[in-house]
Protein backbone atom coordinates (compact mmCIF):
# COMPACT_ATOMS: atom_id res chain seq x y z
CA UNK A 1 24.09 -32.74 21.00
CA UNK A 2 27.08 -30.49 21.52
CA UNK A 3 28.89 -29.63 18.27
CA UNK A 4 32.39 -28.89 18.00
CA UNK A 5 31.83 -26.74 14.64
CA UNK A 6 29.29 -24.91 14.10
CA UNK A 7 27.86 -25.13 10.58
CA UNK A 8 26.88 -21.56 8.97
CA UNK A 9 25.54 -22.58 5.72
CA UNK A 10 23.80 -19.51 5.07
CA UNK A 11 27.17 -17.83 5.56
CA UNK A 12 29.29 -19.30 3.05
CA UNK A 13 29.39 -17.05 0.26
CA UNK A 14 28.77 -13.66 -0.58
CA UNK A 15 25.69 -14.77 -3.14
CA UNK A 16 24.13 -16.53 0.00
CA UNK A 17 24.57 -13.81 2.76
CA UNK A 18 23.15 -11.29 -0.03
CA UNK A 19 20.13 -13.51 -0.60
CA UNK A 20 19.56 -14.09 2.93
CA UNK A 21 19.85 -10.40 4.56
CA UNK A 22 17.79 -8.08 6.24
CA UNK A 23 15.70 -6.09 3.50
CA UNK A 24 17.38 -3.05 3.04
CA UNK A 25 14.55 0.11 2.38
CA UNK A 26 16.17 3.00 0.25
CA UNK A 27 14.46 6.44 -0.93
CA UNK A 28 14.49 5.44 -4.30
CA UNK A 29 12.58 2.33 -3.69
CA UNK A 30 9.43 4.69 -2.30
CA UNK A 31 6.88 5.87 -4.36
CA UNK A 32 5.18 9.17 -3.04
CA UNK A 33 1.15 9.97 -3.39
CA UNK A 34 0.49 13.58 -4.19
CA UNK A 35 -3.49 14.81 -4.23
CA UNK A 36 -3.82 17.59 -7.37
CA UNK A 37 -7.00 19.42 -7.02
CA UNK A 38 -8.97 22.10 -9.20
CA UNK A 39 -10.91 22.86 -6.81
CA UNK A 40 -8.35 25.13 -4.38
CA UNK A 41 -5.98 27.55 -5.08
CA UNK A 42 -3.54 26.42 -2.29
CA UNK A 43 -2.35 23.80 -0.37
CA UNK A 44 -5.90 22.22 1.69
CA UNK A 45 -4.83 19.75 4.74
CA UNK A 46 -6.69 16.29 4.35
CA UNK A 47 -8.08 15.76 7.57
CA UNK A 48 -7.91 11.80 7.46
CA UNK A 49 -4.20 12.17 6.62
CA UNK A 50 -2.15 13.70 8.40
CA UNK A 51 0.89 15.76 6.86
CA UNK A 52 -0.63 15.04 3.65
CA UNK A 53 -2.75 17.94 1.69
CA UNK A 54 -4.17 18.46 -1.67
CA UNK A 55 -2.09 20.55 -3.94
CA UNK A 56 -2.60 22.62 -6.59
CA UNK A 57 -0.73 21.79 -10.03
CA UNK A 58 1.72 24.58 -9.33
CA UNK A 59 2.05 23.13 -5.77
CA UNK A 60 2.54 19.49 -6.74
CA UNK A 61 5.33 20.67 -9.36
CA UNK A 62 7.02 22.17 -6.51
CA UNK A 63 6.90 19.57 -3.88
CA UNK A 64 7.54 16.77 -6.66
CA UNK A 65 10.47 18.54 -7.91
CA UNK A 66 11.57 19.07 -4.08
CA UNK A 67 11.28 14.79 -3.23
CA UNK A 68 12.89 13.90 -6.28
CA UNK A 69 15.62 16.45 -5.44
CA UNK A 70 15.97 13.98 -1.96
CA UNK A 71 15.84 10.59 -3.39
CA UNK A 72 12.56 10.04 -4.57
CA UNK A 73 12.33 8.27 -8.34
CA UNK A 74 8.23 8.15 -8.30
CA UNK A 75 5.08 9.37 -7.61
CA UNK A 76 1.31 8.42 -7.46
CA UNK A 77 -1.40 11.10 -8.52
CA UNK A 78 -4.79 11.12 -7.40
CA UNK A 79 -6.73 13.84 -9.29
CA UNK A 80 -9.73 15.77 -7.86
CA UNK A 81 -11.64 17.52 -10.60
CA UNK A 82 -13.71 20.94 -9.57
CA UNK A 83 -16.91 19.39 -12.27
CA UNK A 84 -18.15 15.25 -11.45
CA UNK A 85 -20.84 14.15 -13.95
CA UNK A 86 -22.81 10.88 -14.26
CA UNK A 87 -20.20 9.63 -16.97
CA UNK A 88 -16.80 10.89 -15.01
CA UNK A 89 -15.74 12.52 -18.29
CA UNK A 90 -12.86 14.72 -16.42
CA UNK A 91 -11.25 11.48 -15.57
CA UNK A 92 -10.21 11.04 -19.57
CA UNK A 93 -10.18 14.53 -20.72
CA UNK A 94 -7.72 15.77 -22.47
CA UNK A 95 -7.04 18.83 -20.22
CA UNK A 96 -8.50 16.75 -17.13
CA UNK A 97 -6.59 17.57 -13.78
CA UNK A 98 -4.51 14.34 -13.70
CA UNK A 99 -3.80 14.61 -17.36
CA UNK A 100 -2.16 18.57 -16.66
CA UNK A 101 -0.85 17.30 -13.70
CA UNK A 102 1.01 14.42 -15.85
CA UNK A 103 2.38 16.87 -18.07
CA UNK A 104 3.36 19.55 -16.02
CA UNK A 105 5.49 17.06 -14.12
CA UNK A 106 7.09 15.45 -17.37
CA UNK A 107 8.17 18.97 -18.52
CA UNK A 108 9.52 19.55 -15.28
CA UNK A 109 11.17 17.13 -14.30
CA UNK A 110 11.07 14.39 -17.34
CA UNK A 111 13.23 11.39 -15.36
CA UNK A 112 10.49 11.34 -12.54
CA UNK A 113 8.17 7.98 -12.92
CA UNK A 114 4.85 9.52 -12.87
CA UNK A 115 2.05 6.89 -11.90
CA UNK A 116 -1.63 8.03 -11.94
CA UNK A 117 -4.70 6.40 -10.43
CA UNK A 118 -7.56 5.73 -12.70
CA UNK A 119 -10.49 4.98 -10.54
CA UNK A 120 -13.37 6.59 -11.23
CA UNK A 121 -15.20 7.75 -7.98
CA UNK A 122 -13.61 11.08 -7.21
CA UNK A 123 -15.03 11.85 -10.87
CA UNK A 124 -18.23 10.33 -10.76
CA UNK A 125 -21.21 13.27 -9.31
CA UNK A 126 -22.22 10.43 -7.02
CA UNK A 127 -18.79 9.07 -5.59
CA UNK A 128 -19.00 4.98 -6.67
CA UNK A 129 -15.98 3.93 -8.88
CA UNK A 130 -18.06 3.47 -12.35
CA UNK A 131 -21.31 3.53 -13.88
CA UNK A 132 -24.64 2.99 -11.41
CA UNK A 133 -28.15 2.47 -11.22
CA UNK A 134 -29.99 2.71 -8.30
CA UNK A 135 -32.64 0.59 -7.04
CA UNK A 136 -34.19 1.33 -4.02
CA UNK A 137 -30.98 2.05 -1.46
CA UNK A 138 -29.10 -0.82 -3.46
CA UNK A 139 -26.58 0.35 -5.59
CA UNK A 140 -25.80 -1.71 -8.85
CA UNK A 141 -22.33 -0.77 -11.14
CA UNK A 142 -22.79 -1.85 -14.60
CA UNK A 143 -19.28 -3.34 -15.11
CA UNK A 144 -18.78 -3.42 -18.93
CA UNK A 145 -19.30 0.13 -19.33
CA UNK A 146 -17.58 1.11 -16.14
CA UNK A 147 -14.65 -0.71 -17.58
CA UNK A 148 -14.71 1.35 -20.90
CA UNK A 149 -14.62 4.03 -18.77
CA UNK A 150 -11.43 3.09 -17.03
CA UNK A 151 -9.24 2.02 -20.35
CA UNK A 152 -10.56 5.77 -21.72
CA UNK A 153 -9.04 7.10 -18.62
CA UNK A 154 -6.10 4.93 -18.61
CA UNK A 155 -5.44 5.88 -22.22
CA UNK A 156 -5.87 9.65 -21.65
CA UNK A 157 -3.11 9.37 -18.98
CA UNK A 158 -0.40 7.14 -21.04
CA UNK A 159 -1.05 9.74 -23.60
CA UNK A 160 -0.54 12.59 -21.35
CA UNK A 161 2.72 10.99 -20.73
CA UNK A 162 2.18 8.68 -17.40
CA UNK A 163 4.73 5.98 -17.16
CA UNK A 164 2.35 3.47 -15.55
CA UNK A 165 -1.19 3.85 -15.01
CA UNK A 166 -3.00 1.83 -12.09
CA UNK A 167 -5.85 1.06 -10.41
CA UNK A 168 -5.10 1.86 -6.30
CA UNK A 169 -7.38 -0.13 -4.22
């Protein structure tokens, strides 16, 4: 078949090309991971990521301030507390790293979406994302308290002043 006119549909209007483009990417659509650790007192490379490092609080102030200063509306914090314990009780204290970290960035710079991470295994003392009993080499989380775990920690950072709180898998 050989047409005489050919038919662009997807052309015709303005509201159709728009809903038909190319995605467009834009700094402000990017959200930005940052690693805040007590346990260093400068920047530490992370050797499984490269260009990223963990960052003290003063350090992640700094660098946040410097990305939103480029384009950059949020960021994700991961804290990494210097104490773990059986019950990951730094990941809902009050003056837990995240929580400081949350803060500090707020009073900053108070128009940056701060997003925080609430899993549980960088706080736990043996790494698994909630509350564990072992049996043999088989590990066993007890979900229902590993969950009350998680709201106390998601409450501790929407109180500390985290515009979302979620759970990165």
């Amino acid at each position: 078949m050989h047409l005489l006119k050919r038919p662009r549909r997807l052309r015709s209007s303005p509201a159709l090309r728009n809903l038909v483009r190319e995605t467009a990417l834009h700094v402000e659509d990017l959200i930005l991971p940052f690693f805040v650790s007590e346990k260093i007192s400068a920047r530490v490379p992370i050797g499984s990521m490269p260009g990223v490092f963990q960052l003290t609080e003063k350090e992640l102030v700094a660098e946040a301030t410097a990305a939103h200063a480029e384009g950059i509306s949020a960021v994700l914090l991961f804290g990494i507390p210097e104490k773990k314990d059986e019950r990951a009780s730094q990941a809902y204290a009050e003056d837990g790293v995240v929580q400081r970290a949350v803060r500090a960035l707020k009073a900053a710079r108070p128009e940056l979406l701060v997003i925080t991470d609430v899993c549980l295994c960088e706080f736990m003392s043996h790494g698994h994302c909630g509350i564990t009993h072992f049996h043999g080499d088989q590990v066993h989380v007890e979900n229902d308290a590993s969950v009350e775990l998680l709201v106390r920690t998601a409450i501790s950072h929407a109180r500390a002043g985290a515009d979302i709180v979620a759970r990165a898998t």
